[in-house]
N, C-alpha and C. Protein backbone atom coordinates (compact mmCIF):
# COMPACT_ATOMS: atom_id res chain seq x y z
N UNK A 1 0.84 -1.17 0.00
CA UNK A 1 0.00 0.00 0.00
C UNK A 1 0.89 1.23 0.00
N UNK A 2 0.45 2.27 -0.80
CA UNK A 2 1.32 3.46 -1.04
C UNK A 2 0.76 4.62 0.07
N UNK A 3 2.31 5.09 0.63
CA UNK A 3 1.49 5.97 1.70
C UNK A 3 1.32 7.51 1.50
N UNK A 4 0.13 8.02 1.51
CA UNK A 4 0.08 9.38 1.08
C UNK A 4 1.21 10.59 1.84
N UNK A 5 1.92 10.98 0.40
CA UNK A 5 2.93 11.74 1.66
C UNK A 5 2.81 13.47 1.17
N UNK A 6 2.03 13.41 2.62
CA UNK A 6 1.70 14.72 2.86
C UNK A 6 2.04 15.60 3.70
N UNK A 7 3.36 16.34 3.26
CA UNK A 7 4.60 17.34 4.14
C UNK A 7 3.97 18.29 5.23
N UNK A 8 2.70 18.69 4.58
CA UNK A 8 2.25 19.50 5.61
C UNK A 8 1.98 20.81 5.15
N UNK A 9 3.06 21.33 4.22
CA UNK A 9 3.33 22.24 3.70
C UNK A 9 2.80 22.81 2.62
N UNK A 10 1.75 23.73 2.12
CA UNK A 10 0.59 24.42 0.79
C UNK A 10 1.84 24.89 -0.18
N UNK A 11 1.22 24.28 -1.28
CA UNK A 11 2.26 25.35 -2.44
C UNK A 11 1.56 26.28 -3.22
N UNK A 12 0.47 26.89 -1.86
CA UNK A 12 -0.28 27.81 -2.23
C UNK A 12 0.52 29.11 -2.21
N UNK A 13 0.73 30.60 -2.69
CA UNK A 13 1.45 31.40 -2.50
C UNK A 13 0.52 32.40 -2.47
N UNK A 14 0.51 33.12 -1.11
CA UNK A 14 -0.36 34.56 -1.31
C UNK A 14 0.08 35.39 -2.21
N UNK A 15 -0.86 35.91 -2.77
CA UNK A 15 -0.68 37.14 -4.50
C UNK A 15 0.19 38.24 -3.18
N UNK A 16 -0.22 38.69 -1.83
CA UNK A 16 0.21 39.82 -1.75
C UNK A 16 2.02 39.78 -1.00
N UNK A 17 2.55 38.45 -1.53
CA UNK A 17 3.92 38.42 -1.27
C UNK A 17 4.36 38.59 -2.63
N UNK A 18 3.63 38.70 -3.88
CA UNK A 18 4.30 38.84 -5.34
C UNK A 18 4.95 40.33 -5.53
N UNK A 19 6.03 40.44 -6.14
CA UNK A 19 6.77 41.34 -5.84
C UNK A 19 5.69 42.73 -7.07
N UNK A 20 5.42 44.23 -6.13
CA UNK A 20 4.95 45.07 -7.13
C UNK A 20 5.59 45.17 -8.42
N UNK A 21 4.40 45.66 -9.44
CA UNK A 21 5.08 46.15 -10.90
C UNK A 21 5.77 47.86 -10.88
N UNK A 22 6.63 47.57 -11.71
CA UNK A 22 6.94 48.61 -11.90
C UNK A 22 6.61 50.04 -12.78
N UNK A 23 6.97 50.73 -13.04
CA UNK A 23 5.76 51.43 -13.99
C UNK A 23 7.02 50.81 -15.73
N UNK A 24 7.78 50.20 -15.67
CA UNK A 24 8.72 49.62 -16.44
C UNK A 24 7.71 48.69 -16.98
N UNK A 25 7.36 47.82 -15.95
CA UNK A 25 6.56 46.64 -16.16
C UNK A 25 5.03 46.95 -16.73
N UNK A 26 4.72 47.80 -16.20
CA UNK A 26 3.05 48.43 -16.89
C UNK A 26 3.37 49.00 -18.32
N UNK A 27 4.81 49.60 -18.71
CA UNK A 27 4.65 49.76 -20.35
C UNK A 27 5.36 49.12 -20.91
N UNK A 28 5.91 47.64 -20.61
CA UNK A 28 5.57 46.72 -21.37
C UNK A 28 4.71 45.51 -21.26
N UNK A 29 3.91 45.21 -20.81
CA UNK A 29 2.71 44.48 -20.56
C UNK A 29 1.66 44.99 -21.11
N UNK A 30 0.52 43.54 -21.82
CA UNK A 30 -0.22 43.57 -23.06
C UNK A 30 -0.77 44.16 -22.22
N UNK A 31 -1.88 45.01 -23.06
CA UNK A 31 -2.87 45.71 -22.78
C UNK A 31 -4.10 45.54 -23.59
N UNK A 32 -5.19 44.54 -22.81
CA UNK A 32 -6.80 43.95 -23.42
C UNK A 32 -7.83 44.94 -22.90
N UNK A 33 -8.68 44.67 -24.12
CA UNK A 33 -9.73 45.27 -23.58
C UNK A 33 -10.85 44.27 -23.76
N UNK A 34 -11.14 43.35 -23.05
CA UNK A 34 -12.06 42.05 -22.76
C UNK A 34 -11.63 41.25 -23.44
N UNK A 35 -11.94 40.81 -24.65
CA UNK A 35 -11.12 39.44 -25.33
C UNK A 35 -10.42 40.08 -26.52
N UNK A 36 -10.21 41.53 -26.56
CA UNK A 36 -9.47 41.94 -28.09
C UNK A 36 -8.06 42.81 -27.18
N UNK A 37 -7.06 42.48 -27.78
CA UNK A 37 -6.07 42.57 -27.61
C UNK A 37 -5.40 43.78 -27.75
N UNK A 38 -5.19 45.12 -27.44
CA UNK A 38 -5.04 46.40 -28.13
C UNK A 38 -3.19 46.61 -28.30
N UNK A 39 -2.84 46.11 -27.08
CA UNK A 39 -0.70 46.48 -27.66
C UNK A 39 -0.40 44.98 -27.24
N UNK A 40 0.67 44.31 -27.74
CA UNK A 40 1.38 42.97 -27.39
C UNK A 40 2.62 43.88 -26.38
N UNK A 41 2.33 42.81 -25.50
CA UNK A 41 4.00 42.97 -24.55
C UNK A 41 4.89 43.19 -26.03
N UNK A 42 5.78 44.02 -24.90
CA UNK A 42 6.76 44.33 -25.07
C UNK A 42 8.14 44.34 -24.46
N UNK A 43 9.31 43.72 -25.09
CA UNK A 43 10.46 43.25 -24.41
C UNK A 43 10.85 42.06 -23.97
N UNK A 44 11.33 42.03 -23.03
CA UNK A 44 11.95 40.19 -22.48
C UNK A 44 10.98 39.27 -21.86
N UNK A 45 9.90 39.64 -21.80
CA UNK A 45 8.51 38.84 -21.35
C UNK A 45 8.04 38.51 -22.51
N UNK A 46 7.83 38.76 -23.71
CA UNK A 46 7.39 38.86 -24.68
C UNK A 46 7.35 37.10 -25.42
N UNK A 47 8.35 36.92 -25.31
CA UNK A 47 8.96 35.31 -25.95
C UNK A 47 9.40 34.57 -24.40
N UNK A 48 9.24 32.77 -24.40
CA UNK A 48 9.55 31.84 -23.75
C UNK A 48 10.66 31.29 -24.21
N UNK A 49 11.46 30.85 -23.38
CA UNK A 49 12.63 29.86 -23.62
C UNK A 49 13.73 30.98 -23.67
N UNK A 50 14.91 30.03 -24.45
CA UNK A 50 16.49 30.89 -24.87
C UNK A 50 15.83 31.51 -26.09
N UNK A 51 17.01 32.62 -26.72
CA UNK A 51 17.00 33.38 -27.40
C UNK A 51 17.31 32.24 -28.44
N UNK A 52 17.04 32.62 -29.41
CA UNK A 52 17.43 32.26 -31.43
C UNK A 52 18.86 32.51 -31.39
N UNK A 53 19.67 31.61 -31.86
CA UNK A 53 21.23 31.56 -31.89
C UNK A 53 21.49 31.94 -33.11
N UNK A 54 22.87 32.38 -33.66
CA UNK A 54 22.63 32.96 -35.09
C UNK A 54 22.81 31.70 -35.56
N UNK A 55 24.15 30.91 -35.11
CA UNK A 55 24.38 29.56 -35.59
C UNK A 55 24.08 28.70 -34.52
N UNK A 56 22.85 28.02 -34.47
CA UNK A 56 22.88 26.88 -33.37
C UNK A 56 23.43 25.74 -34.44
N UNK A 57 23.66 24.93 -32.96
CA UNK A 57 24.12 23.42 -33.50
C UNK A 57 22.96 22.70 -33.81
N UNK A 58 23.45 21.42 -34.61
CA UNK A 58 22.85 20.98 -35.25
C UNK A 58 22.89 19.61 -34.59
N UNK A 59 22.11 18.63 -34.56
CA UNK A 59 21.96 17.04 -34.35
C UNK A 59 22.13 16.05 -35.04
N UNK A 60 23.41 14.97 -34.73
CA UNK A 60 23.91 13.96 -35.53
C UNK A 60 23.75 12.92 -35.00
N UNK A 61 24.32 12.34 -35.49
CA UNK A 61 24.12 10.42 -35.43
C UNK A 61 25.93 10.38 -35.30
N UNK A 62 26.28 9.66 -35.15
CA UNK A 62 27.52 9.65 -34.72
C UNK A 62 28.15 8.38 -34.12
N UNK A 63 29.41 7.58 -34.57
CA UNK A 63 29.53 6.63 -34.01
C UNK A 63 30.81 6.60 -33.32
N UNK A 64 31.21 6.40 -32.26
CA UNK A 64 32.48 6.94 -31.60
C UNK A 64 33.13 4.99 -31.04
N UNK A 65 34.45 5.09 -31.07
CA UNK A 65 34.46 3.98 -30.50
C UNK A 65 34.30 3.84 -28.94
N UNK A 66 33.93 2.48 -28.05
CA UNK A 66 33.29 2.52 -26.72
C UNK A 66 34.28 3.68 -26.02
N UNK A 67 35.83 3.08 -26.07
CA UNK A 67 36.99 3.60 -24.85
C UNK A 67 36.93 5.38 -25.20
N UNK A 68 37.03 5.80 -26.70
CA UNK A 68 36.70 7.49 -26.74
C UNK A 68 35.32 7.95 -25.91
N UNK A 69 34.51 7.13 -26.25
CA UNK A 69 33.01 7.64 -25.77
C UNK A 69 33.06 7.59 -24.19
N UNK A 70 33.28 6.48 -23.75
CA UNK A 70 33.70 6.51 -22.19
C UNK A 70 34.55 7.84 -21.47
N UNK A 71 35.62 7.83 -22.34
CA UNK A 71 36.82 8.68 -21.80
C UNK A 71 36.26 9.94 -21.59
N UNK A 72 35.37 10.53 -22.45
CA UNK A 72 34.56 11.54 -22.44
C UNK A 72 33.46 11.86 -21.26
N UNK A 73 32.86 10.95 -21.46
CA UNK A 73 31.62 11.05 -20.66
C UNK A 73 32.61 11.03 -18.88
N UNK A 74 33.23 9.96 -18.80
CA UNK A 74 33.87 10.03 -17.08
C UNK A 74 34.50 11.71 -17.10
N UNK A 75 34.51 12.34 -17.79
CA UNK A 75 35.15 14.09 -17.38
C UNK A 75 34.24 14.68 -16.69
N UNK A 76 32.71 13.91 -16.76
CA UNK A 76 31.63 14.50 -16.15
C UNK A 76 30.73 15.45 -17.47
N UNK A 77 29.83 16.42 -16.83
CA UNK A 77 28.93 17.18 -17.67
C UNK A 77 29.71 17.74 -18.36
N UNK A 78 29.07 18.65 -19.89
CA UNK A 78 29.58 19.00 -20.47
C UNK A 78 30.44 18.27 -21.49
N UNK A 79 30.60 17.19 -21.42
CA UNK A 79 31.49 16.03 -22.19
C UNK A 79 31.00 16.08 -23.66
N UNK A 80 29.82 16.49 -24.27
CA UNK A 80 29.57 16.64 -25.26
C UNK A 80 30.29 17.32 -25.85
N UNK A 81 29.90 18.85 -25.00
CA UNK A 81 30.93 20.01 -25.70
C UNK A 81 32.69 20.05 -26.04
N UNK A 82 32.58 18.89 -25.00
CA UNK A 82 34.08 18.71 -25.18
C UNK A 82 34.82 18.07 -26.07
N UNK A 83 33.82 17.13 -26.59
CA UNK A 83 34.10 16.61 -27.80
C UNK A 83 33.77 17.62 -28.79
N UNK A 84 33.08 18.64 -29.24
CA UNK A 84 32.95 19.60 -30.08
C UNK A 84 33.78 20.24 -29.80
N UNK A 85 34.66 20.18 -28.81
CA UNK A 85 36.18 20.97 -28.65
C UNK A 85 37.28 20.74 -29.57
N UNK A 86 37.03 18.96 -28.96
CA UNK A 86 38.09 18.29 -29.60
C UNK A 86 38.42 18.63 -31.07
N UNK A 87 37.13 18.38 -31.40
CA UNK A 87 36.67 17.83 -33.21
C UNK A 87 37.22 19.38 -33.75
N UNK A 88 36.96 20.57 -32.88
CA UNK A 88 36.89 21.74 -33.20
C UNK A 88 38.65 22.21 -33.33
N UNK A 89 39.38 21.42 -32.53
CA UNK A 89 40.74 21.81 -32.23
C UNK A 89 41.15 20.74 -33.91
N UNK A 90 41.24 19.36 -33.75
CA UNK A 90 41.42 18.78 -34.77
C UNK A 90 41.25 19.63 -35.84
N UNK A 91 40.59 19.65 -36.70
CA UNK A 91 39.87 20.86 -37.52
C UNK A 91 41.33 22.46 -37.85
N UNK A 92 41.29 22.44 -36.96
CA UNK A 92 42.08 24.04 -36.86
C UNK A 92 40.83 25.17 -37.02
N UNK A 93 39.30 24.24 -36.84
CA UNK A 93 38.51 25.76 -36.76
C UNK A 93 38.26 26.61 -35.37
């Protein structure tokens, strides 16, 4: 039997601990008038996620032998990039 685990603790958050807007924040924030939309935000609220890279990387298939692929990965995180180091130093780019 699974036991309900209940900390005790609400991850309810009172609105009046949310930090005030600024008058920064009031001219760029949309502005509706019931369901029609009159200005779109404006600025760094505007879009979700990371920014558009000029050159992002791209996704391969790739076959490495086991002992390179290992050797990599035990350096810890980042081991990807490090092989795009490598490949990048090899290269002379």
């Amino acid at each position: 039997m699974t036991a309900n685990k209940n900390d005790g603790e609400s991850s309810w958050v009172d609105p009046d601990d949310a930090p005030e807007w600024t008058d920064d924040d009031f001219k760029r924030a949309a502005i509706w008038h019931g369901d029609k939309l009159i200005r779109p935000a404006q600025g760094m609220a505007t879009r979700r996620g990371r920014p558009k890279l000029d050159n992002p990387k791209r996704q391969v298939t790739l076959r490495l032998d086991a002992d390179v692929l290992d050797g990599f990965r035990e350096t810890g995180p980042g081991w990807q990039g490090r092989i795009n180091e490598a490949l990048r130093k090899a290269l002379k780019v």
